[in-house]
Every structure is written in C-alpha cells, then in structure tokens.
PDB file of N, CA and C in Angstrom:
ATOM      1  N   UNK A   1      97.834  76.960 110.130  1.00  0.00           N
ATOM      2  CA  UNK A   1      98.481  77.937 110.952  1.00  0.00           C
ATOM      3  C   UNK A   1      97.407  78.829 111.552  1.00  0.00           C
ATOM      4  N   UNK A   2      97.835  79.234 112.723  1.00  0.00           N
ATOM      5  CA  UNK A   2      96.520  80.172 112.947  1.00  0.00           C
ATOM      6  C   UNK A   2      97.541  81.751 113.302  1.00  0.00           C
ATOM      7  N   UNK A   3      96.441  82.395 113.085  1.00  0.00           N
ATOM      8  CA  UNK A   3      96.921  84.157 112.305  1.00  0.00           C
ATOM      9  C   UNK A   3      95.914  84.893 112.946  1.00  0.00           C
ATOM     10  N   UNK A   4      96.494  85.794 113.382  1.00  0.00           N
ATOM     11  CA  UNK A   4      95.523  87.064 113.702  1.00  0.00           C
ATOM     12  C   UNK A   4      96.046  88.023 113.299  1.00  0.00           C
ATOM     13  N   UNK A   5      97.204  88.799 112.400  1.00  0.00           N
ATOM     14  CA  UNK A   5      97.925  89.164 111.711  1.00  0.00           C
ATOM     15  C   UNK A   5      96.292  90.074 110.612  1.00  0.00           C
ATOM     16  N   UNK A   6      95.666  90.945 110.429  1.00  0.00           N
ATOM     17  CA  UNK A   6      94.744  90.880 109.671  1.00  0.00           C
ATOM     18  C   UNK A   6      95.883  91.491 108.216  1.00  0.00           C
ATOM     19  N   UNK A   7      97.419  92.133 108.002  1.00  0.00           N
ATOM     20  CA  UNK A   7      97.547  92.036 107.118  1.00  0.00           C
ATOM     21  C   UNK A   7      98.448  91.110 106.775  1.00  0.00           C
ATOM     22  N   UNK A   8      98.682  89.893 107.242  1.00  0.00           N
ATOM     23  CA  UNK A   8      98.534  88.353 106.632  1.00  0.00           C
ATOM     24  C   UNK A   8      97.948  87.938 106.139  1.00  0.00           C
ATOM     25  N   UNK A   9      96.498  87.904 107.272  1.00  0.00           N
ATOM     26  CA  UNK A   9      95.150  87.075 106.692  1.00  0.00           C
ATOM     27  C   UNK A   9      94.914  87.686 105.052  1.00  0.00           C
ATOM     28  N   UNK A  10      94.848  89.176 104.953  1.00  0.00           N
ATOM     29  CA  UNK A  10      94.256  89.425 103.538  1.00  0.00           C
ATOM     30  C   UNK A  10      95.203  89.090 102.635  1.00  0.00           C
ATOM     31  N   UNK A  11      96.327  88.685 102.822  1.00  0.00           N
ATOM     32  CA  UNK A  11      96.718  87.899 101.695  1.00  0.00           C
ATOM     33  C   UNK A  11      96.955  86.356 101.523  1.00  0.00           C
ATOM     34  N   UNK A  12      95.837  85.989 102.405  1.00  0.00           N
ATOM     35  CA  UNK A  12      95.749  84.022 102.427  1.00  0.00           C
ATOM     36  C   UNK A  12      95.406  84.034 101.132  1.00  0.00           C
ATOM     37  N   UNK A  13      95.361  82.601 100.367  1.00  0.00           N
ATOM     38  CA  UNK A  13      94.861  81.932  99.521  1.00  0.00           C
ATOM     39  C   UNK A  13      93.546  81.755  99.976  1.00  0.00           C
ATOM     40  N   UNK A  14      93.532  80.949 100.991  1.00  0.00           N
ATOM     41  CA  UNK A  14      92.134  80.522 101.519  1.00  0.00           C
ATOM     42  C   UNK A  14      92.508  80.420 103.079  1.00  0.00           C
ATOM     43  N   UNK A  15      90.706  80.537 103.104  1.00  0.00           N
ATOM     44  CA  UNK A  15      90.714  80.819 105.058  1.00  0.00           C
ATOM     45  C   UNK A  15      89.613  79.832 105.683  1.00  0.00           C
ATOM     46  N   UNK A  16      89.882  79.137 106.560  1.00  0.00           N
ATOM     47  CA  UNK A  16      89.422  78.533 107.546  1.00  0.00           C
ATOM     48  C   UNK A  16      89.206  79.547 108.925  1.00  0.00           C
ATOM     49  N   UNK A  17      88.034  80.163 109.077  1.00  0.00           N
ATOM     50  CA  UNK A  17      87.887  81.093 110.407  1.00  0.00           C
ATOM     51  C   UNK A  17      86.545  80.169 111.464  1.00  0.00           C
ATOM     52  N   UNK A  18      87.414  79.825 112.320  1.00  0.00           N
ATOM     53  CA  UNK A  18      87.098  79.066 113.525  1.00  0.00           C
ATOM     54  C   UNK A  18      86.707  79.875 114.534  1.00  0.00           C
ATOM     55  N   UNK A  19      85.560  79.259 115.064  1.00  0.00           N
ATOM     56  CA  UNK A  19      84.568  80.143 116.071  1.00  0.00           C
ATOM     57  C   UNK A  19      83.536  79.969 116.994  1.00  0.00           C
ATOM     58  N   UNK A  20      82.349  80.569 116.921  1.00  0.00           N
ATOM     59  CA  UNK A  20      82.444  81.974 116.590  1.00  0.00           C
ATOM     60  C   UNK A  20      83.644  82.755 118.372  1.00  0.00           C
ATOM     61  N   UNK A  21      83.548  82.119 119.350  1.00  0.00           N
ATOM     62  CA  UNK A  21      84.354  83.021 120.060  1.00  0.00           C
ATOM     63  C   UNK A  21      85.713  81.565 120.405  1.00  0.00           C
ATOM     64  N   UNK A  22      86.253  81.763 121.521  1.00  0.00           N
ATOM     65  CA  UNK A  22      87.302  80.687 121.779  1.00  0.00           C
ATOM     66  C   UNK A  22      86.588  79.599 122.947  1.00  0.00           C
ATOM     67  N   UNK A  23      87.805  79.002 123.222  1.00  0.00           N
ATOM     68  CA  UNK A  23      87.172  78.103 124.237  1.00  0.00           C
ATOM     69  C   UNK A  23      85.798  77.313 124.200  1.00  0.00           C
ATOM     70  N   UNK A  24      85.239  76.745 125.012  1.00  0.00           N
ATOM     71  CA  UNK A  24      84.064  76.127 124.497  1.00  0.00           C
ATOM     72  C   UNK A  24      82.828  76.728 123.891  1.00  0.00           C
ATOM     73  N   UNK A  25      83.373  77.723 123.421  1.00  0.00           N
ATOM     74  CA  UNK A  25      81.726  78.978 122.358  1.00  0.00           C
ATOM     75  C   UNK A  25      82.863  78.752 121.553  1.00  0.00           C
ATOM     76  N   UNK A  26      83.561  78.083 120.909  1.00  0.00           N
ATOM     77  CA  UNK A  26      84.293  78.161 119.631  1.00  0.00           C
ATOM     78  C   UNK A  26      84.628  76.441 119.248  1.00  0.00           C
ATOM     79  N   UNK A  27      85.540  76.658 118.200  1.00  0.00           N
ATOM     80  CA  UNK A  27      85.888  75.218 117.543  1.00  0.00           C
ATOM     81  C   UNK A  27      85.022  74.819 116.722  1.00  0.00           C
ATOM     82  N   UNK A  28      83.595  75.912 116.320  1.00  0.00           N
ATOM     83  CA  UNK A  28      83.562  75.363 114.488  1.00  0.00           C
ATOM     84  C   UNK A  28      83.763  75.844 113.906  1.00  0.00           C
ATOM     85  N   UNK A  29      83.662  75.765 112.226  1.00  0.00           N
ATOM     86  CA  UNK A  29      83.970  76.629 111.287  1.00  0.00           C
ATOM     87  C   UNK A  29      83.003  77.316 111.315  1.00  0.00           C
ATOM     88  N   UNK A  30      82.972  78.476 110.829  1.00  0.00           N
ATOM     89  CA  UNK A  30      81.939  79.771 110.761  1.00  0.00           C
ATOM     90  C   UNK A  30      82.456  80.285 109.440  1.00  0.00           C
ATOM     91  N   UNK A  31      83.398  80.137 108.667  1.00  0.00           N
ATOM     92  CA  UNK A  31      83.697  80.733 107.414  1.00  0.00           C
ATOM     93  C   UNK A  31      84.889  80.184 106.641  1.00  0.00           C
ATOM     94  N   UNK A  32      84.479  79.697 105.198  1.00  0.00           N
ATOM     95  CA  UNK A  32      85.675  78.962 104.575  1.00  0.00           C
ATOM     96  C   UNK A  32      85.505  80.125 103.196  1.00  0.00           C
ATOM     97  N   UNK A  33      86.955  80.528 102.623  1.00  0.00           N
ATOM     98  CA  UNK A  33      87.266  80.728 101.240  1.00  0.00           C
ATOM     99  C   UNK A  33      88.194  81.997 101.566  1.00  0.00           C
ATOM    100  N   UNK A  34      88.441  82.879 100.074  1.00  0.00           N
ATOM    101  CA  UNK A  34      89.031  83.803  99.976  1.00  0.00           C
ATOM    102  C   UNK A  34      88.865  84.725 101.200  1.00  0.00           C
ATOM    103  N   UNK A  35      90.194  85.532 101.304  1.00  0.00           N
ATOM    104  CA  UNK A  35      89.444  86.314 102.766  1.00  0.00           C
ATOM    105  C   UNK A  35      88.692  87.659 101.846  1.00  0.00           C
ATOM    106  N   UNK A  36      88.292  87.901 100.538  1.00  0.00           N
ATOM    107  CA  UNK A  36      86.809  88.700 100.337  1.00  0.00           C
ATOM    108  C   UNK A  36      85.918  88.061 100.338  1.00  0.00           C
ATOM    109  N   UNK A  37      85.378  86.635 100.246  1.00  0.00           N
ATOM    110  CA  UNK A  37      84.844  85.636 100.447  1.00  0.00           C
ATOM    111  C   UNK A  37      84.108  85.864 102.228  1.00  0.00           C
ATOM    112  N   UNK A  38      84.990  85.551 102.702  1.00  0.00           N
ATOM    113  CA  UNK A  38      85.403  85.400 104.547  1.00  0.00           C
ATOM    114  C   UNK A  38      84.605  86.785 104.674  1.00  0.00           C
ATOM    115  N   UNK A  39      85.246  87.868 104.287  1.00  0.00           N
ATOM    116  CA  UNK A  39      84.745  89.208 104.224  1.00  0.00           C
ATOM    117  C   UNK A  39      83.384  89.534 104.062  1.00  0.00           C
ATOM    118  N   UNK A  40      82.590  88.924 103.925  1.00  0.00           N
ATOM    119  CA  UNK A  40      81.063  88.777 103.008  1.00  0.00           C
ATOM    120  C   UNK A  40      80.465  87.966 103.934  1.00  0.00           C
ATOM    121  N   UNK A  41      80.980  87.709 104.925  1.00  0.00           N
ATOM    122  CA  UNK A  41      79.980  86.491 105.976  1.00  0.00           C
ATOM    123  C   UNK A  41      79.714  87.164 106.965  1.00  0.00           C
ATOM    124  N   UNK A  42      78.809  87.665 107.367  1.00  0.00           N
ATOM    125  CA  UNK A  42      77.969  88.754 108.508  1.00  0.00           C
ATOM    126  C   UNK A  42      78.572  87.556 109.965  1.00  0.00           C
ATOM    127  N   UNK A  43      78.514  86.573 110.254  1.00  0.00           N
ATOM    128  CA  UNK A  43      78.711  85.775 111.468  1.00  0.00           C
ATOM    129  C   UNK A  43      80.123  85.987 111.802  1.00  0.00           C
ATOM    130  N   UNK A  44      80.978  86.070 110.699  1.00  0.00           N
ATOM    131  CA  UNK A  44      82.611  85.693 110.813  1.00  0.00           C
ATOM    132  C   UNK A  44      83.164  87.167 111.614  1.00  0.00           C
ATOM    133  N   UNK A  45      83.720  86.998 112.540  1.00  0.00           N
ATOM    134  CA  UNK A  45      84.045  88.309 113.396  1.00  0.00           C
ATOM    135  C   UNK A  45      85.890  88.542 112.736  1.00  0.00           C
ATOM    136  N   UNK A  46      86.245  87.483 111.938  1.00  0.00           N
ATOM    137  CA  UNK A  46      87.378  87.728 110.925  1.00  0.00           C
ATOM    138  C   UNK A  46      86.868  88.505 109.925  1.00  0.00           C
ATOM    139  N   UNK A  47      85.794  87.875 109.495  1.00  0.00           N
ATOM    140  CA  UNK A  47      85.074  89.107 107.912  1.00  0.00           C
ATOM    141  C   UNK A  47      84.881  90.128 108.138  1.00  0.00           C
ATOM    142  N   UNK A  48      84.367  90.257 109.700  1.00  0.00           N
ATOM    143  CA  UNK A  48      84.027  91.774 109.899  1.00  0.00           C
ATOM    144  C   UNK A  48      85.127  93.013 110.086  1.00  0.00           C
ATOM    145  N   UNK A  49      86.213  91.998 110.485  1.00  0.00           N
ATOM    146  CA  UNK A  49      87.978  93.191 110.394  1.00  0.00           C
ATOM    147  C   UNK A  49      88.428  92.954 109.248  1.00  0.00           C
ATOM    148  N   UNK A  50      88.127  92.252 108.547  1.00  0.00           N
ATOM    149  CA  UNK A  50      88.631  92.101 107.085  1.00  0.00           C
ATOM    150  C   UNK A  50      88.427  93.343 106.196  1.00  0.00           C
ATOM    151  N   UNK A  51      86.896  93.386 106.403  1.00  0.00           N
ATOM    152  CA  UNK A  51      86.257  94.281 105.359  1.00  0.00           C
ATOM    153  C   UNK A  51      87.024  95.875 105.065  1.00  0.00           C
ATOM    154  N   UNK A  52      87.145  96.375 106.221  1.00  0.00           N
ATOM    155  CA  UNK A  52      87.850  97.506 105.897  1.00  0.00           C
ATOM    156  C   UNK A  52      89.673  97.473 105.579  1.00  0.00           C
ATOM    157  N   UNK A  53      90.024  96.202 105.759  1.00  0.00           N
ATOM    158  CA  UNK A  53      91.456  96.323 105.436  1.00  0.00           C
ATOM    159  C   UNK A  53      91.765  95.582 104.254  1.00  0.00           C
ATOM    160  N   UNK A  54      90.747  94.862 103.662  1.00  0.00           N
ATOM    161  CA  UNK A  54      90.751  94.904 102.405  1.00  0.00           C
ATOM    162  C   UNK A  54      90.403  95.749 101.468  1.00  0.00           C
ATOM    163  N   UNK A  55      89.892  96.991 101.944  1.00  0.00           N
ATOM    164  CA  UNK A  55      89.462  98.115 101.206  1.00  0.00           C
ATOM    165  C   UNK A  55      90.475  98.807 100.747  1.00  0.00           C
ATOM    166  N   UNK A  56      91.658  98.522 101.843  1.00  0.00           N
ATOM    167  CA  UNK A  56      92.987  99.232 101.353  1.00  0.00           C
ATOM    168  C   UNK A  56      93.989  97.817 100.423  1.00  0.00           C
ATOM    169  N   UNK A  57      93.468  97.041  99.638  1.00  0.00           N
ATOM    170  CA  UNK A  57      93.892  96.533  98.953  1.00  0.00           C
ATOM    171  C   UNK A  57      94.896  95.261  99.637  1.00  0.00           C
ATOM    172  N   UNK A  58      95.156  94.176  98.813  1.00  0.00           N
ATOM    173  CA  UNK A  58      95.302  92.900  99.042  1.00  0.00           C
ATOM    174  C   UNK A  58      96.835  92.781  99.818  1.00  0.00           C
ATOM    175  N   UNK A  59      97.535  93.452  99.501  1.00  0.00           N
ATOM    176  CA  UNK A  59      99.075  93.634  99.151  1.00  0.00           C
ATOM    177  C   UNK A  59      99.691  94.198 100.845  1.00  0.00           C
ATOM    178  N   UNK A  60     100.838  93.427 101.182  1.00  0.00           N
ATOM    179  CA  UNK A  60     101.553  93.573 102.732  1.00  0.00           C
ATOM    180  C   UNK A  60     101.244  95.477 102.563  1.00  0.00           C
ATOM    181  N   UNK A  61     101.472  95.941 103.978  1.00  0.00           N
ATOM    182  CA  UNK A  61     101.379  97.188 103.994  1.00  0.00           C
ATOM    183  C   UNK A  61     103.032  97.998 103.762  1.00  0.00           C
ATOM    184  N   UNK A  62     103.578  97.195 104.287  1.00  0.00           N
ATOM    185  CA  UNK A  62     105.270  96.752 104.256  1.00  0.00           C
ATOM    186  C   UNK A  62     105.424  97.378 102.696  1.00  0.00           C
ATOM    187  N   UNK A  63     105.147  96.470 101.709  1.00  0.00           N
ATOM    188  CA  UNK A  63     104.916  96.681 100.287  1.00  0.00           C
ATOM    189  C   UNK A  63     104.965  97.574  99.813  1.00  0.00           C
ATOM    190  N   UNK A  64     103.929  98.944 100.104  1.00  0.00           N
ATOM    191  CA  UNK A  64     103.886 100.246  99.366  1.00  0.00           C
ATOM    192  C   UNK A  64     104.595 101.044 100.568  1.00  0.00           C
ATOM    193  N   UNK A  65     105.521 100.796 101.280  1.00  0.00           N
ATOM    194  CA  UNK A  65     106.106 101.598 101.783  1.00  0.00           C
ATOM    195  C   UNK A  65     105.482 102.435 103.510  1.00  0.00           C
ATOM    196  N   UNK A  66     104.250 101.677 103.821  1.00  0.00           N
ATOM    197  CA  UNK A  66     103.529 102.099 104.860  1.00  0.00           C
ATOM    198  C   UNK A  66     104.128 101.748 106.375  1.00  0.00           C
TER     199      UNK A  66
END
C-alpha cells in the first residue's frame, strides 16, 4: 500500500520507503524496517518526518483523544 499518512506510517509493522524523489529520480528502495528503524536513515526523506512524530509516541493520534 502506499501511505503518506505519517500517523499511519508510525504505526506500520514494517516499511518499504521508495525513492529518493518520484518519477524517474525515484523507484528504489532507500529504506527497509521499523518506521524507528526508517527513522534512523539520514537519506530516507520518510525518516526525516518520522523522527519528530515518533517522538510523540507510536499510537493513532485519534487514540489519546487529539
């Protein structure tokens, strides 16, 4: 499935982030695993929006009432 949802993505199992931009500058992988995993890859322009919205923890925002 593809997601740009970033509070989806932080609650994948695992992530396939395809790249690095679209169209023909994209279509390889640039980052596979957990999205704190994903989060930890300086290239992945998914890791790099990850990082701070995993700071607010794994869980829908929906969830705690936000």
């Amino acid at each position: 499935m593809i997601e740009h949802n970033l509070d989806v993505i932080k609650t994948a199992d695992f992530i396939i982030d395809l790249g690095p931009e679209g169209g023909e500058a994209g279509g390889r992988i640039v980052a596979t695993g957990t999205p704190e995993q994903v989060a930890k890859i300086e290239a992945s322009y998914t890791g790099q929006y990850l990082r701070p919205v995993l700071a607010e923890g794994r869980s829908h925002a929906y969830a705690s009432g936000k």
